[in-house]
N, C-alpha and C. Protein backbone atom coordinates (compact mmCIF):
# COMPACT_ATOMS: atom_id res chain seq x y z
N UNK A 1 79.29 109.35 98.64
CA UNK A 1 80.48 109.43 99.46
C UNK A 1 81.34 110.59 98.96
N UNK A 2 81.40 111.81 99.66
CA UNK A 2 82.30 112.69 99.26
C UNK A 2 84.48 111.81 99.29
N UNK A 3 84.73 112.55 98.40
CA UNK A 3 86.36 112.35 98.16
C UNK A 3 87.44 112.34 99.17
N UNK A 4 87.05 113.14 100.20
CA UNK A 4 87.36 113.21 101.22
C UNK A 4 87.43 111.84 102.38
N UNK A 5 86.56 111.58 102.02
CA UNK A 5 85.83 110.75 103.21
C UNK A 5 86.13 109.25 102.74
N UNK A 6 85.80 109.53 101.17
CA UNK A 6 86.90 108.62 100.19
C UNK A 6 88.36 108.30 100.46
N UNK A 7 89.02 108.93 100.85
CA UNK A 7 90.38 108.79 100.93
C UNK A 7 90.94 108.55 102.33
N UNK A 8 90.06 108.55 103.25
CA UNK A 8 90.00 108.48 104.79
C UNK A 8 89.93 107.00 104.75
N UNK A 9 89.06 106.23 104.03
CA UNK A 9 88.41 105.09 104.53
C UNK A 9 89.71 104.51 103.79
N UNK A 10 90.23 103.03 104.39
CA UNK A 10 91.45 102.04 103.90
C UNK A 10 90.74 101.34 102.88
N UNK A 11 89.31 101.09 102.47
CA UNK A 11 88.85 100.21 101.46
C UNK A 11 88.40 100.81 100.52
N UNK A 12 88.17 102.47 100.40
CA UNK A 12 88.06 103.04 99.12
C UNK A 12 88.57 102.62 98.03
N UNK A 13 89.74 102.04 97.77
CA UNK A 13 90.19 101.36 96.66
C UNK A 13 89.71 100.60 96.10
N UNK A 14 88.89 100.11 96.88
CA UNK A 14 87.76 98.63 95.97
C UNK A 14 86.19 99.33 96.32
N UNK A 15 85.54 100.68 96.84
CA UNK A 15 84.48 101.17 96.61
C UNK A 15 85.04 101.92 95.95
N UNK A 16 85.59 102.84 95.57
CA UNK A 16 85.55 104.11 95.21
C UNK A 16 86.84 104.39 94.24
N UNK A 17 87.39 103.44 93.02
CA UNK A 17 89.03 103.70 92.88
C UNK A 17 89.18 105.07 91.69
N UNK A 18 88.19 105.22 91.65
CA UNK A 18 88.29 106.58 90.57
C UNK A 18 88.86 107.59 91.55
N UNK A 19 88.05 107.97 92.52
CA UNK A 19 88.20 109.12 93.50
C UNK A 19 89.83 108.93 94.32
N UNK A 20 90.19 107.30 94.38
CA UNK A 20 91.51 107.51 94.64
C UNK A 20 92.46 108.32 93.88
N UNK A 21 92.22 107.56 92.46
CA UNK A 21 93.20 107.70 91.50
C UNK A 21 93.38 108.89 91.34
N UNK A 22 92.23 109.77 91.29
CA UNK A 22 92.31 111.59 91.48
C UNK A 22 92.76 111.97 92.19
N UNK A 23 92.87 111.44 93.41
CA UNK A 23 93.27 112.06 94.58
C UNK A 23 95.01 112.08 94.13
N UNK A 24 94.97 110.79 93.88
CA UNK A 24 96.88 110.54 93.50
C UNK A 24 97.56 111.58 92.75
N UNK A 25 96.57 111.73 91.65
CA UNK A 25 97.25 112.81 90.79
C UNK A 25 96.93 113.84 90.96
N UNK A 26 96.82 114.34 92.24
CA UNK A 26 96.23 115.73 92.44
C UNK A 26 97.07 116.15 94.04
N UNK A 27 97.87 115.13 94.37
CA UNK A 27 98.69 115.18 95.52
C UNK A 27 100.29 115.48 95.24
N UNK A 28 100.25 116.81 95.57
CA UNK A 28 101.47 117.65 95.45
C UNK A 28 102.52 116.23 96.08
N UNK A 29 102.33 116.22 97.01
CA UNK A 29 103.58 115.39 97.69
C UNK A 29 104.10 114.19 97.03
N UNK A 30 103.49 113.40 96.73
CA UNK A 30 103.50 112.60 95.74
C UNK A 30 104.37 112.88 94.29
N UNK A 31 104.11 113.90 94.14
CA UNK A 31 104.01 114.50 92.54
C UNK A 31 105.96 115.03 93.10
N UNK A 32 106.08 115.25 94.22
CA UNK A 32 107.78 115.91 94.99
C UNK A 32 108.51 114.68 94.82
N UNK A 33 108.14 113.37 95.03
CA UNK A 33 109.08 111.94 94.97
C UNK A 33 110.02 111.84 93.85
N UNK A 34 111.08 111.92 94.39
CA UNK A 34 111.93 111.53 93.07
C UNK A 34 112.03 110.01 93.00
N UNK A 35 111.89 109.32 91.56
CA UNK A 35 112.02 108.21 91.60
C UNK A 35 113.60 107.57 91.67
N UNK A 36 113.81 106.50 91.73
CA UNK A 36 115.10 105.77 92.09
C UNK A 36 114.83 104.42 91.43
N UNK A 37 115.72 103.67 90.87
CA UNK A 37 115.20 102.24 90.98
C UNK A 37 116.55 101.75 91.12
N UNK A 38 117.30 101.26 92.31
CA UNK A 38 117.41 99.80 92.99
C UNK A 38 117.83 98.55 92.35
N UNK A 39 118.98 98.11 91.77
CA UNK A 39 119.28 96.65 91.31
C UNK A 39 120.14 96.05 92.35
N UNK A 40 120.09 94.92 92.85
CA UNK A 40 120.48 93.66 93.37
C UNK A 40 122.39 93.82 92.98
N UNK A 41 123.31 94.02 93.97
CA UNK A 41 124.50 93.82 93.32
C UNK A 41 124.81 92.22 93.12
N UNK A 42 124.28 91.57 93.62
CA UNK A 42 124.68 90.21 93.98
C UNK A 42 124.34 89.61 92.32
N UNK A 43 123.27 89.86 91.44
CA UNK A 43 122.97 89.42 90.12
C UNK A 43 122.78 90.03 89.51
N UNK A 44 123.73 89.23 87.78
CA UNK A 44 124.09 90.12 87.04
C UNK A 44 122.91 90.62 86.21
N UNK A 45 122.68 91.42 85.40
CA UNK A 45 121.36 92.40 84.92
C UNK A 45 121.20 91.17 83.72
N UNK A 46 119.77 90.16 83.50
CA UNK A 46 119.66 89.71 82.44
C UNK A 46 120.14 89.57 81.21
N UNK A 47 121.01 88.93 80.19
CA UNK A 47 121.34 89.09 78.77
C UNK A 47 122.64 89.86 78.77
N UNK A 48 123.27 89.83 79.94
CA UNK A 48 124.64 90.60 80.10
C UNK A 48 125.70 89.17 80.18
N UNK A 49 126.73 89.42 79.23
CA UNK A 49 127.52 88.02 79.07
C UNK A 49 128.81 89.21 80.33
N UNK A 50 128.53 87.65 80.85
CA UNK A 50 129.45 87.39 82.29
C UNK A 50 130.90 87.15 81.68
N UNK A 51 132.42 87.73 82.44
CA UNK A 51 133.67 87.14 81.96
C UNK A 51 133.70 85.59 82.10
N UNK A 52 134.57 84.83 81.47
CA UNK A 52 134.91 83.70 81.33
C UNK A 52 135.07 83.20 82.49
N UNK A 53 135.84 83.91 83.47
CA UNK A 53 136.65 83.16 84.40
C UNK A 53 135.57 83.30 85.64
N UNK A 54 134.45 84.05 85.68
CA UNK A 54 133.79 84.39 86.55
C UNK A 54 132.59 83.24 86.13
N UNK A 55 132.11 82.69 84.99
CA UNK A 55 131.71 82.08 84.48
C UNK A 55 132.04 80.47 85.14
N UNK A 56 133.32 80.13 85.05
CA UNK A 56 134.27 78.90 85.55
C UNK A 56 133.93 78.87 86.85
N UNK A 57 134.33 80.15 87.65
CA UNK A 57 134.30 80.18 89.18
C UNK A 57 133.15 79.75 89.48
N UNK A 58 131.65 80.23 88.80
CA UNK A 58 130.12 80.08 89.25
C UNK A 58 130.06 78.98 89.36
N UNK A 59 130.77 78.19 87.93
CA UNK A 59 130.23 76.50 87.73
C UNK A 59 131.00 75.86 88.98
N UNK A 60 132.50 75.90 89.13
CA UNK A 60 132.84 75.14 90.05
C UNK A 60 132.43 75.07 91.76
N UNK A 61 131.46 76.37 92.02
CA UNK A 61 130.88 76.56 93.07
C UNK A 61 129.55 75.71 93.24
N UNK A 62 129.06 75.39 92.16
CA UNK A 62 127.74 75.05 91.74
C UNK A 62 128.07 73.52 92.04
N UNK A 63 128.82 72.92 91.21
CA UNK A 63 129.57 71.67 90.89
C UNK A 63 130.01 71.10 92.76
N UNK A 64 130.67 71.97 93.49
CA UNK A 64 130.57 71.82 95.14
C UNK A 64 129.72 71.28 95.76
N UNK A 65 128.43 72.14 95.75
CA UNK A 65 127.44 72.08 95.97
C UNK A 65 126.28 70.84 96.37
N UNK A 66 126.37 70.35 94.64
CA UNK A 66 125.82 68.93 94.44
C UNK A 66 126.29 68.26 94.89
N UNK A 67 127.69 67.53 95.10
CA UNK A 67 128.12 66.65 95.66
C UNK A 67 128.17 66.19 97.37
């Protein structure tokens, strides 16, 4: 299977994933993407201590909830 013909077909990835993976790193356009990464404003970033009072507010929303 030429590389070409490789990269045409949607299931090359499970015949052929070497010839993808070349292809990837050998694709200018690809290689132009600037990366970005994206966090959630709504939750706070893991292991980050929250203020007190924002802390209170969560629980008594929570505490609503159940009842």
């Amino acid at each position: 299977m030429q590389p070409s013909q490789s990269i045409a077909n949607p299931f090359s990835m499970m015949i052929n994933p070497e010839a993808v993976l070349k292809a990837l790193e050998r694709s200018d356009a690809l290689a132009g993407l600037q990366a970005q990464v994206f966090r959630p404003l709504d939750k706070p970033l893991l292991g980050s201590k929250m203020p007190d009072d924002v802390v209170a507010y969560d629980r008594r929303i929570d505490q609503g909830r159940s009842n």
